[in-house]
C-alpha atoms as a PDB file:
ATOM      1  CA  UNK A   1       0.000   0.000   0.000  1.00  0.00           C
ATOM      2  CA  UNK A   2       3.036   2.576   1.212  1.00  0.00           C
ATOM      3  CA  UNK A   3       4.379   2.067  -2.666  1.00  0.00           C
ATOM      4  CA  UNK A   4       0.900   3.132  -4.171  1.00  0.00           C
ATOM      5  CA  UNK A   5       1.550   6.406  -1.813  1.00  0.00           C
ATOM      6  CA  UNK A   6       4.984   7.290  -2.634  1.00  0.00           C
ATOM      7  CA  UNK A   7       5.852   9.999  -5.316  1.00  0.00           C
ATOM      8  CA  UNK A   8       6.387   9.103  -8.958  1.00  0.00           C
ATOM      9  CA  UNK A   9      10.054   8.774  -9.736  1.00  0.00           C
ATOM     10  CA  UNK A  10      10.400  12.144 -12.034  1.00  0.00           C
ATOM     11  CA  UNK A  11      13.948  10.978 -13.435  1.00  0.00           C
ATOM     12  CA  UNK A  12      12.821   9.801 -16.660  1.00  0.00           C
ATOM     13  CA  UNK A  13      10.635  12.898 -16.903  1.00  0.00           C
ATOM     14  CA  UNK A  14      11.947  14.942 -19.869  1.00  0.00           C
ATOM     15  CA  UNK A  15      10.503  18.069 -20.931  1.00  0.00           C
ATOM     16  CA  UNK A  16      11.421  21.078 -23.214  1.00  0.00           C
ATOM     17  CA  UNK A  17      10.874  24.847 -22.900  1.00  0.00           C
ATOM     18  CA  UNK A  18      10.365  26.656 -25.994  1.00  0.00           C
ATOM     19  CA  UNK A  19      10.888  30.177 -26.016  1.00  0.00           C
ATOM     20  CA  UNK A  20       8.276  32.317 -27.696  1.00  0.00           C
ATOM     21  CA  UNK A  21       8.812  35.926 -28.925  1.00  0.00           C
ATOM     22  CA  UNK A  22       7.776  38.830 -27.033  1.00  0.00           C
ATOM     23  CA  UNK A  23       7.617  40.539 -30.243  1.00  0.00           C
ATOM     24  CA  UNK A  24       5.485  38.302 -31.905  1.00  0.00           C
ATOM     25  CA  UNK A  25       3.298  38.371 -28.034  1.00  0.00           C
ATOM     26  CA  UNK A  26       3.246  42.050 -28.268  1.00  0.00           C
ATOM     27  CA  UNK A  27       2.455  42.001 -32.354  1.00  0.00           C
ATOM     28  CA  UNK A  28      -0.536  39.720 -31.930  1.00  0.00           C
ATOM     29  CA  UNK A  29      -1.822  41.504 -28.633  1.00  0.00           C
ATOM     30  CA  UNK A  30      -1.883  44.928 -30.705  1.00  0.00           C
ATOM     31  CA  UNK A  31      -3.209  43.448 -33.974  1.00  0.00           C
ATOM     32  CA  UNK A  32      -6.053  42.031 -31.583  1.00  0.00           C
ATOM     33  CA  UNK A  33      -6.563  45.475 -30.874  1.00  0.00           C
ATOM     34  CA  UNK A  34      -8.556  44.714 -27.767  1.00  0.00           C
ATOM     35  CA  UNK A  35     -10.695  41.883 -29.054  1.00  0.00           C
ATOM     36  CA  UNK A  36     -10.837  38.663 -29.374  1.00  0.00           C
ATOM     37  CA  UNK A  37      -9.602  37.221 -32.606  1.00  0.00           C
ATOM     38  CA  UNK A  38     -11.826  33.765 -31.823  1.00  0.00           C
ATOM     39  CA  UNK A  39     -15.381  35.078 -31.141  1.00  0.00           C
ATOM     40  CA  UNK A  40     -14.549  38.773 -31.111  1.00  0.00           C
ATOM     41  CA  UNK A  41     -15.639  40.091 -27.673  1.00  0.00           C
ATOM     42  CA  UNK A  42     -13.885  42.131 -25.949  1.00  0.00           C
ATOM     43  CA  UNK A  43     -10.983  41.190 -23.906  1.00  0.00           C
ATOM     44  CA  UNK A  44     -12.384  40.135 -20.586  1.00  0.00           C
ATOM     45  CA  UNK A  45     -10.319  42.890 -18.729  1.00  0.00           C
ATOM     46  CA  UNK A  46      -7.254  45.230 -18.882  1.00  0.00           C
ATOM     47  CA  UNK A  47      -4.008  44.315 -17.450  1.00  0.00           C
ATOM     48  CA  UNK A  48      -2.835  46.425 -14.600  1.00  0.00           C
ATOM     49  CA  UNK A  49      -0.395  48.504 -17.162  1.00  0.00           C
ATOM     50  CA  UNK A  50      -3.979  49.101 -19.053  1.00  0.00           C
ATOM     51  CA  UNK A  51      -3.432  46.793 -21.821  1.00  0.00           C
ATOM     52  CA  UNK A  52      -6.341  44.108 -23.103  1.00  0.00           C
ATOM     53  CA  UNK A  53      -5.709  40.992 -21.662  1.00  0.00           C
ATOM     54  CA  UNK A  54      -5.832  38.894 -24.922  1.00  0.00           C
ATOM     55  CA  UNK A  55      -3.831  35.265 -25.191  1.00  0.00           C
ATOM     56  CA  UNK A  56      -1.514  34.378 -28.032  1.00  0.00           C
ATOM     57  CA  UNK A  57      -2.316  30.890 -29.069  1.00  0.00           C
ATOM     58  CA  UNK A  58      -0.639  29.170 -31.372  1.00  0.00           C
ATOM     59  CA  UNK A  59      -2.876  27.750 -34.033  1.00  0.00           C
ATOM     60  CA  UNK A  60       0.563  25.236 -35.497  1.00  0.00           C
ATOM     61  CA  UNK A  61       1.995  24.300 -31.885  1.00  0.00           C
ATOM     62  CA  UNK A  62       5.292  24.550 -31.691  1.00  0.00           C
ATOM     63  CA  UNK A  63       6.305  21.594 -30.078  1.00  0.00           C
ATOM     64  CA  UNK A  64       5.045  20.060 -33.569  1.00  0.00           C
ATOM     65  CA  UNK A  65       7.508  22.414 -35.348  1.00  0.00           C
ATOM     66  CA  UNK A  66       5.074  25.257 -35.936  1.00  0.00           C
ATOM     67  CA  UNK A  67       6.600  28.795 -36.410  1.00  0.00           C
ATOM     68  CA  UNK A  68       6.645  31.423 -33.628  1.00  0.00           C
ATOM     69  CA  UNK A  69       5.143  33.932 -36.361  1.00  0.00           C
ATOM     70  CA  UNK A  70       2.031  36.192 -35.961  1.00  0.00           C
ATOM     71  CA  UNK A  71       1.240  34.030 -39.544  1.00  0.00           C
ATOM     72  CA  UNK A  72       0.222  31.708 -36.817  1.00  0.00           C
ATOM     73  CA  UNK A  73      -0.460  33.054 -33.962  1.00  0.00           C
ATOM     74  CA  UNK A  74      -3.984  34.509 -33.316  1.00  0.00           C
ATOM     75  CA  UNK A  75      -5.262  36.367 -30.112  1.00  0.00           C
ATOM     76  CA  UNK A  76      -7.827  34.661 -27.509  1.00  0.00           C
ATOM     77  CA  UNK A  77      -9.729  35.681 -24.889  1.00  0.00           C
ATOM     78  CA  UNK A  78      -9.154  32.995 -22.169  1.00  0.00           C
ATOM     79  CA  UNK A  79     -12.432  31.205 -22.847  1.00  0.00           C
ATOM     80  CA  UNK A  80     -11.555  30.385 -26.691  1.00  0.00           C
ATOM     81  CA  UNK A  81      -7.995  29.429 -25.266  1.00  0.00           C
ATOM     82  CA  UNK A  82      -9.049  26.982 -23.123  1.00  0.00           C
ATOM     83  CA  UNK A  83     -12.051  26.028 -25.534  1.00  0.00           C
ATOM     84  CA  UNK A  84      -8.837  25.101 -27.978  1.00  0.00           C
ATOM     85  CA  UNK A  85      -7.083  23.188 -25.517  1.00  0.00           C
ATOM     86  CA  UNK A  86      -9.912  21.363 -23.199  1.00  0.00           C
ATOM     87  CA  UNK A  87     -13.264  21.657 -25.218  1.00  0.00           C
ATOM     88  CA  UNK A  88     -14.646  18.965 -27.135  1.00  0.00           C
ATOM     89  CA  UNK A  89     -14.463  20.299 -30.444  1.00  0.00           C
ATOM     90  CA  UNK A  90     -10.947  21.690 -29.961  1.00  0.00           C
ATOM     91  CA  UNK A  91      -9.494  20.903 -32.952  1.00  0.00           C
ATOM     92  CA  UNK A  92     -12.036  21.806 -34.958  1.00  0.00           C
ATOM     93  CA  UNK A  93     -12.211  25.017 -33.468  1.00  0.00           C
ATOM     94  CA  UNK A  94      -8.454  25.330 -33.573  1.00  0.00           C
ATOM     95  CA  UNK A  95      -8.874  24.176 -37.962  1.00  0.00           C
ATOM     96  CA  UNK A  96     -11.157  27.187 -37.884  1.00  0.00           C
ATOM     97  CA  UNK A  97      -8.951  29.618 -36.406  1.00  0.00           C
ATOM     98  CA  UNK A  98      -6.182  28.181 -38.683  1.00  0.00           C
ATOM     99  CA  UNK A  99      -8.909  28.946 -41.764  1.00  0.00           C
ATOM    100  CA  UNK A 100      -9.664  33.027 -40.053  1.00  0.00           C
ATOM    101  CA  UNK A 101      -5.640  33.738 -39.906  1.00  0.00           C
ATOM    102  CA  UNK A 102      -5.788  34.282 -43.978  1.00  0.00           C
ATOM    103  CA  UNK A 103      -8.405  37.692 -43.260  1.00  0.00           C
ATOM    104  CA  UNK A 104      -5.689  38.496 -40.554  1.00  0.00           C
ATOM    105  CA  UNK A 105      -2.713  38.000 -41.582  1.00  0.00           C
ATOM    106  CA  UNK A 106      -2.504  37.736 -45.696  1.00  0.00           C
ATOM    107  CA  UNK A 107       0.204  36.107 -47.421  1.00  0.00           C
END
């Protein structure tokens, strides 16, 4: 029973950091320009230096190799964030955000 208890050996644990770009951060936030790029409310509420609180998402992750580029990036409110990551039709959603980055950012 005590070995059910005891903490997972984290040893063989390897993860990765990625490093975004606070320029690309900073490009999408603006381009957002205070709305979401998802479902286009407004950001929920202003950060305490008074900008929108909007959440760069990558739509081509890039732990699969996807650019850090605002060509695929796109600007969420925290509710179409998590919608991506945890709702049911996540990757659909995500395939539609993918599909609204061409009116954004064109080629």
């Amino acid at each position: 029973m005590a070995a059910a208890n005891a903490a997972p050996d984290r040893r063989d644990v390897h993860t990765s950091v990625i490093e975004r770009s606070r320029h690309v951060r900073d490009y999408v936030v603006a381009r957002s320009n205070g709305h979401c790029e998802g479902c286009e409310d407004p950001a929920p509420f202003l950060r305490p230096n008074g900008v929108p609180y909007i959440e760069p998402h990558h739509i081509l992750r890039l732990s699969d190799g996807g650019p850090d580029d605002p060509r695929s990036v796109i600007g969420l409110c925290p509710n179409c964030h998590r919608r991506v990551h945890s709702g049911s039709d996540g990757r659909e959603y995500n395939q539609r955000l993918l599909e609204r980055m061409a009116a954004l950012e064109p080629q």
